[in-house]
Protein backbone atom coordinates (compact mmCIF):
# COMPACT_ATOMS: atom_id res chain seq x y z
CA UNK A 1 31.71 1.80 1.94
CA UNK A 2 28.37 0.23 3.59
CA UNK A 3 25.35 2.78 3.41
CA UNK A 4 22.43 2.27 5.59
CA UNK A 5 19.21 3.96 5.87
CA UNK A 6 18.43 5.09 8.96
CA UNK A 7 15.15 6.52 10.88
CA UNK A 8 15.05 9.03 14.01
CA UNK A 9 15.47 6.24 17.12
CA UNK A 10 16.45 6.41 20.78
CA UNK A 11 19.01 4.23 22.90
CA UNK A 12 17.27 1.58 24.19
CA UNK A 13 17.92 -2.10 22.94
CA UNK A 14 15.55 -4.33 21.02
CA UNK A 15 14.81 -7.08 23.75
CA UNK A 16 12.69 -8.47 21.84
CA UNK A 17 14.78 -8.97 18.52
CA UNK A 18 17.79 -10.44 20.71
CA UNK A 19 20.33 -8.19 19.00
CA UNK A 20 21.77 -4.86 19.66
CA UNK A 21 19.79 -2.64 17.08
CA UNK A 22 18.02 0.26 18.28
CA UNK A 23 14.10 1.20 18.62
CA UNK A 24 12.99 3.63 16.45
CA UNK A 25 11.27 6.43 17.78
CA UNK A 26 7.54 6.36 16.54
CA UNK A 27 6.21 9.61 18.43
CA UNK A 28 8.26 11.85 16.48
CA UNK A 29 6.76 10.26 13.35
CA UNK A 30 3.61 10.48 15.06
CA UNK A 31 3.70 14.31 16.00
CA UNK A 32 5.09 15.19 12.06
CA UNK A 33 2.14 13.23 10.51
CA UNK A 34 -0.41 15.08 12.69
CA UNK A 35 0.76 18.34 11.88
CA UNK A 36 0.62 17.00 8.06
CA UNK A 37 -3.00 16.28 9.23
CA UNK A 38 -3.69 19.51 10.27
CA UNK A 39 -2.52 21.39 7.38
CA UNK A 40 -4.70 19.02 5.20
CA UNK A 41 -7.83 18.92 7.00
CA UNK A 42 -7.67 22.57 7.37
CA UNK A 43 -9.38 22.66 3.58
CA UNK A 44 -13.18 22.29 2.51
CA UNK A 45 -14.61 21.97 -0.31
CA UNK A 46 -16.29 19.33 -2.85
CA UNK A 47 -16.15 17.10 -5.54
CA UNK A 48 -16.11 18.95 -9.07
CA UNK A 49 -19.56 17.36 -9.64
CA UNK A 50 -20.43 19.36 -6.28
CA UNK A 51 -20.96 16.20 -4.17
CA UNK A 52 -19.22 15.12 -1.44
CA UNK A 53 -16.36 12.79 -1.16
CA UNK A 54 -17.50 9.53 0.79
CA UNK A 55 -21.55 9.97 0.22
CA UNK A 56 -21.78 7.84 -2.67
CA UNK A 57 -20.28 5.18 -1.31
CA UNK A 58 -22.28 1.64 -1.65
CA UNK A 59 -22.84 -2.04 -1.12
CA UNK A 60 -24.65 -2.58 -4.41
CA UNK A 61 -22.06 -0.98 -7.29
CA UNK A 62 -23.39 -3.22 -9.65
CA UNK A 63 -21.85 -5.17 -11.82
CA UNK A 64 -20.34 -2.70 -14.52
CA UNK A 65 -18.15 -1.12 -11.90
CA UNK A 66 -17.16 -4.27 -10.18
CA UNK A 67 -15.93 -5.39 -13.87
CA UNK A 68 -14.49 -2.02 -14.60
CA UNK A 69 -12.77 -2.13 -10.64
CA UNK A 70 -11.33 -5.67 -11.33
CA UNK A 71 -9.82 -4.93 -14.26
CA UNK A 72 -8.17 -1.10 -12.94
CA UNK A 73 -6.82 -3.75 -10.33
CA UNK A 74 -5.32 -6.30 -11.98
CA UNK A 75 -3.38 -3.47 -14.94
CA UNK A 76 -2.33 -1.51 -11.74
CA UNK A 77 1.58 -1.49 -12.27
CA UNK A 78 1.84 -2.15 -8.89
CA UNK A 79 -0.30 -5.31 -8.93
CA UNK A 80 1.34 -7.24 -11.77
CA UNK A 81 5.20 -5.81 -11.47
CA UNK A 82 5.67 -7.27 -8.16
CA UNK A 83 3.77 -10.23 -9.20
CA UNK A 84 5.94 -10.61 -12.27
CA UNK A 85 9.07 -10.73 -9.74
CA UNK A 86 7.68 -13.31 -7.29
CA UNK A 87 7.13 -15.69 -10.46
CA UNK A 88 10.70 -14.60 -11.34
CA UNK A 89 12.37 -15.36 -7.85
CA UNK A 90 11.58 -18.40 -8.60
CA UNK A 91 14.47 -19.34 -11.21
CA UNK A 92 17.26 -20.86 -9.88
CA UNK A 93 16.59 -20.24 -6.47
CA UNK A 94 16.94 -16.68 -6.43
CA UNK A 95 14.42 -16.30 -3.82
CA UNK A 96 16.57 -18.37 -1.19
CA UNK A 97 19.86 -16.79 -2.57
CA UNK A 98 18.38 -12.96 -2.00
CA UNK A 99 17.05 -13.61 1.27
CA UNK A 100 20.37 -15.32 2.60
CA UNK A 101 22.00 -12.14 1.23
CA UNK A 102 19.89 -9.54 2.57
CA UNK A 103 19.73 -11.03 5.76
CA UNK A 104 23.43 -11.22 5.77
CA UNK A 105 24.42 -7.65 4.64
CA UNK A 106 21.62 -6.13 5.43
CA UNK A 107 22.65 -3.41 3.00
CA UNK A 108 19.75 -0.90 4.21
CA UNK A 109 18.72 -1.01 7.67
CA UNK A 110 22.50 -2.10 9.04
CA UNK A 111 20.75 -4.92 10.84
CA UNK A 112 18.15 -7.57 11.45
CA UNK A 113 16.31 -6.02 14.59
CA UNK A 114 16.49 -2.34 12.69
CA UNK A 115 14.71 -4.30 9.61
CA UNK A 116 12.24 -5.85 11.70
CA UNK A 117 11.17 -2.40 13.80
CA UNK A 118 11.49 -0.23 10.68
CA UNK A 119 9.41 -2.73 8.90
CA UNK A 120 6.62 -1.79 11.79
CA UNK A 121 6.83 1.49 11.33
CA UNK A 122 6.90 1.93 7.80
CA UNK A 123 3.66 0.03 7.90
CA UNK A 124 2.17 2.00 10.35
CA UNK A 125 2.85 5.12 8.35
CA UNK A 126 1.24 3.68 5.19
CA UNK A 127 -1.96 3.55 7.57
CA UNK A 128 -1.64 6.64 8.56
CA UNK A 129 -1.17 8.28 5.01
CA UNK A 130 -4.30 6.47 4.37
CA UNK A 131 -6.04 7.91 7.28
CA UNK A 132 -4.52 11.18 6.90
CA UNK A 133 -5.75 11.46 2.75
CA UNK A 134 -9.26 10.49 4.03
CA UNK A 135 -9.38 13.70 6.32
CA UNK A 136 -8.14 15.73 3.47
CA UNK A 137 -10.68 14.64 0.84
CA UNK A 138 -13.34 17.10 -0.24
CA UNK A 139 -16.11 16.40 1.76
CA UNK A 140 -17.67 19.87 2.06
CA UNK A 141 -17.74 22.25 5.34
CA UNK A 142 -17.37 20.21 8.74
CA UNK A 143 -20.88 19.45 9.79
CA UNK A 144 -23.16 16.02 10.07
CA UNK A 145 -23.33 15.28 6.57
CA UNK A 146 -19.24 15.85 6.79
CA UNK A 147 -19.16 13.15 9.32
CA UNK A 148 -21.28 11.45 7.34
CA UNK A 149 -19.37 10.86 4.26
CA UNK A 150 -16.34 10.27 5.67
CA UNK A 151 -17.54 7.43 7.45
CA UNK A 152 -19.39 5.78 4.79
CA UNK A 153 -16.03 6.56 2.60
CA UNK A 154 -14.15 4.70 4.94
CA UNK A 155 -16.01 2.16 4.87
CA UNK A 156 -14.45 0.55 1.53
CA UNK A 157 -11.42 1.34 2.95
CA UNK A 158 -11.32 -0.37 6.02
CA UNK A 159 -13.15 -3.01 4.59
CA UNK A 160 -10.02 -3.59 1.90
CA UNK A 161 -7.84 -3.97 4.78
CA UNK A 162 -9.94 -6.40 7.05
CA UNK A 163 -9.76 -8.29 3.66
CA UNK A 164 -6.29 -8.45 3.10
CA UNK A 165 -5.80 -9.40 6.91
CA UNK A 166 -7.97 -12.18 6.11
CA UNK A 167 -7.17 -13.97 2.80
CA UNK A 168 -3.11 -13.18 3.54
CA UNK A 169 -3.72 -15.68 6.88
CA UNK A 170 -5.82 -17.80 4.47
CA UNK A 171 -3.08 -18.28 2.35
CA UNK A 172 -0.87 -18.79 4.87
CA UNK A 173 -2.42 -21.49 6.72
CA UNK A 174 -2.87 -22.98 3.38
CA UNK A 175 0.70 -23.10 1.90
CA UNK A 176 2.07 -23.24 5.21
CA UNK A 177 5.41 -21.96 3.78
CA UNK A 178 8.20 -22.09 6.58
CA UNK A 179 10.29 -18.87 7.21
CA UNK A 180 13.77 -18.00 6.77
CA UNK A 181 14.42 -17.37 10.09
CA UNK A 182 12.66 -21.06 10.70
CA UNK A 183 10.04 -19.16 13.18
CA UNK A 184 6.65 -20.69 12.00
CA UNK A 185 5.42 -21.86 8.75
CA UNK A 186 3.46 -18.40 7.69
CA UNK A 187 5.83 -16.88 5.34
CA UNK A 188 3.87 -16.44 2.24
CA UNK A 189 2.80 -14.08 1.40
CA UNK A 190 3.92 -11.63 4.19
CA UNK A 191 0.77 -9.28 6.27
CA UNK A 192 3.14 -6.14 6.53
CA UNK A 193 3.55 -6.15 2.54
CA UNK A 194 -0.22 -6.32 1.89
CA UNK A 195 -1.14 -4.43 4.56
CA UNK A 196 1.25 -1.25 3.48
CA UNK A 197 0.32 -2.14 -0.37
CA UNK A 198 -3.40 -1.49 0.18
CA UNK A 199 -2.84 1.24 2.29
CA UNK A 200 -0.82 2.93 0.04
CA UNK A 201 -3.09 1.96 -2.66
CA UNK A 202 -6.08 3.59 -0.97
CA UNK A 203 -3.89 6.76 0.16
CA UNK A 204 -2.63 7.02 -3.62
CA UNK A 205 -7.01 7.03 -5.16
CA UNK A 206 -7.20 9.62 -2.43
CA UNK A 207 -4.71 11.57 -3.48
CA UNK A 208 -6.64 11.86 -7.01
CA UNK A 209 -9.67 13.59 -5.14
CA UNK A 210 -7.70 15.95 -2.92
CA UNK A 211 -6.80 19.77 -4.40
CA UNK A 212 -2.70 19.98 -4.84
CA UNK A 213 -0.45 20.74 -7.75
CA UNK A 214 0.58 17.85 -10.38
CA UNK A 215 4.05 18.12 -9.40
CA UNK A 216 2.90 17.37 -5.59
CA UNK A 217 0.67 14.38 -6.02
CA UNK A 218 3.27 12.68 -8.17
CA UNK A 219 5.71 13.03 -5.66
CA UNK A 220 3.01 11.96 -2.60
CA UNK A 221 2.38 9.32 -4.72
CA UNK A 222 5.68 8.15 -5.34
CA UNK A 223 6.54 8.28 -1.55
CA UNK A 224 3.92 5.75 -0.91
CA UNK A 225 4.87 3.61 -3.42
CA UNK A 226 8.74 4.09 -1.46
CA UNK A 227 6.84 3.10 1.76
CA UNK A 228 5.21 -0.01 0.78
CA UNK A 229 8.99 -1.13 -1.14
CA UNK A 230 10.54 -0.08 2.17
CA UNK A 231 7.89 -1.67 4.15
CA UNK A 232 8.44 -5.33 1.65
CA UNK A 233 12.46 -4.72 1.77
CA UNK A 234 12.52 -4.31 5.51
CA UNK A 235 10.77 -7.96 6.01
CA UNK A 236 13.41 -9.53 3.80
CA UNK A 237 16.67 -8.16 5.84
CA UNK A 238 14.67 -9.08 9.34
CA UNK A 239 14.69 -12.93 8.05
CA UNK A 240 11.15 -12.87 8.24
CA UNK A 241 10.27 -13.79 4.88
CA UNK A 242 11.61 -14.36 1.29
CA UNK A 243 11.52 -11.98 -1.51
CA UNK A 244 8.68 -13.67 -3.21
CA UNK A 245 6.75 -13.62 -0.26
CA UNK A 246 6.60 -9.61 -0.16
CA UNK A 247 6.54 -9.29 -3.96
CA UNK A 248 3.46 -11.80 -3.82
CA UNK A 249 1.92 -9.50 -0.94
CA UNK A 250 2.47 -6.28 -2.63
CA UNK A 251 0.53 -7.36 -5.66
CA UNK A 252 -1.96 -9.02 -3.21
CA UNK A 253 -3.03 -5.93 -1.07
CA UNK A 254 -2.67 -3.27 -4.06
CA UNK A 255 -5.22 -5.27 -5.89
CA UNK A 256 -7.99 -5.36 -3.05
CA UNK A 257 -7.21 -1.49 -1.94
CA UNK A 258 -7.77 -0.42 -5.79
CA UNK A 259 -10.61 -3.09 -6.24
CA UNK A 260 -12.57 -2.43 -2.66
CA UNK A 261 -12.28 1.66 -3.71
CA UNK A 262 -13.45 1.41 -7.01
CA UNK A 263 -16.06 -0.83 -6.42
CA UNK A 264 -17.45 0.65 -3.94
CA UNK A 265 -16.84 4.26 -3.28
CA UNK A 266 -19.11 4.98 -5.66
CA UNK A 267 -16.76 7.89 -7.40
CA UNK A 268 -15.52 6.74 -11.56
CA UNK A 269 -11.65 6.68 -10.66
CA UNK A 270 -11.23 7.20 -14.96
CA UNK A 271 -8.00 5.09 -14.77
CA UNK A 272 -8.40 2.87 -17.52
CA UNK A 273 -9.15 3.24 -20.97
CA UNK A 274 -9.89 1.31 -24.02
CA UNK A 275 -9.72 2.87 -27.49
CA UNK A 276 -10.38 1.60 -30.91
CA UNK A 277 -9.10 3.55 -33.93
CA UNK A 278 -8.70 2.62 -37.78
CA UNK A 279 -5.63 2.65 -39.95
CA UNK A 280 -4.93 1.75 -43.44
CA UNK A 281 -3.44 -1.56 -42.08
CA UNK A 282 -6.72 -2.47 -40.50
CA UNK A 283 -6.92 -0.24 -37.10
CA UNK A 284 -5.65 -0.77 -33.63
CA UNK A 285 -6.39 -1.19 -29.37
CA UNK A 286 -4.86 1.22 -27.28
CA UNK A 287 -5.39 0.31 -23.81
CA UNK A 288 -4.16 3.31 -21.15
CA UNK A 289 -4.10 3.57 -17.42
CA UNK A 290 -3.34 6.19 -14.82
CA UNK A 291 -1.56 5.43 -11.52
């Protein structure tokens, strides 16, 4: 039995993907995450140190935080898991063996042209999570200084994802990697993956901020982590680029969204901890993290 995964759409053909798939409707995507907006922004409040989310935000962190940013980064699970698999695609060519598979069966999205929209719009959503947490953060009543420190919260934000824009068409100019599909030679690593990595990334530190029980932000959190997989997975079946290409994106763009926030937001995130503790033996590091 072949299960596929499938996303409200209308009836119209994908010209532009050559095949018969269908387009996915984006406005009733659209519509739900606006109402999600809604219900969100519809709360005020503040920081529990009484300040407001966004008006601490800087372009002189100092170097302390940058350290303490780089290295939340880099022991992000989802910056060195997917980086760990794009090292390991690389045994026995299971990079050109998956991607000849997935391309084949396409054992999610029941075709190349649905892979290649839904990869679109699972980006887009990403962004819009991102967007959508922003609104929702504590930044006091709606007024000036509201305005205020939302924009200069953004600012991080948007500057994570001009980045990853930037250094993923660095790196693909430089390793001018050629695609499955044979298109072009900018396959690695692929935009939609670090694109819907840092936004999710950025969407998932907002979360932290935002007033909801555990349970909730666990499973918010864990749908944007679904998102950006979905977003990486979708690539592969469209033929548009191998799976070390996404894996290699993933880790890219979740390590600028985490490093661009906690550098420069100017709020401690508290996600990673060293402690040192005796024992009879001689004593011990434990090292702990929060994602």
């Amino acid at each position: 039995m072949d299960w596929h995964f499938k996303l409200p759409y209308t009836s119209t053909t994908m010209a532009r993907t050559g095949g018969t798939g269908k387009r996915f409707n984006l406005k009733t995507l659209w519509c739900l995450l606006c109402i999600f907006a809604a219900l969100l922004t519809s709360a005020c409040g503040t920081l529990p140190n009484g300040r407001r989310w966004g008006q601490d935000a800087t372009l002189c962190p100092g170097w302390p935080r940058v350290g303490k940013a780089a290295v939340n980064a880099a022991l992000s699970p989802a910056t060195w898991v997917p980086a760990a698999g794009a090292a390991i695609m690389q045994i026995d060519d299971w990079d050109g063996k998956v991607s000849r598979w997935a391309s084949r069966e396409t054992p999610v999205f029941g075709s190349r042209g649905n892979a290649d929209t839904a990869a679109d719009v699972l980006k887009h959503t990403c962004e819009a999570a991102y967007v959508i947490t922003l609104l929702a953060t504590p930044s006091g009543e709606m007024s000036g200084d509201w305005l205020k420190a939302k924009v200069k919260g953004a600012l991080p934000g948007v500057a994570a994802l001009g980045l990853v824009e930037g250094v993923t068409y660095g790196l693909q100019q430089a390793t001018h990697h050629k695609r499955p599909d044979k298109d072009n030679y900018e396959s690695f690593p692929s935009t939609h993956a670090t694109t819907a990595a840092a936004a999710s990334a950025l969407a998932s530190r907002n979360l932290t901020y935002i007033s909801m029980p555990g349970e909730a932000r666990f499973a918010s959190r864990a749908g944007l982590v679904l998102l950006s997989v979905g977003t990486a997975w979708a690539r592969v079946e469209a033929q548009k680029h191998f799976p070390a290409d996404v894996l290699a994106g993933m880790a890219l763009g979740n390590f600028i969204g985490i490093f661009m926030n906690d550098a420069f937001l100017g709020i401690d995130p508290n996600t990673f901890h060293v402690a040192l503790a005796p024992t009879r033996q001689g004593g011990y590091v434990s090292l702990t993290w929060t994602y």
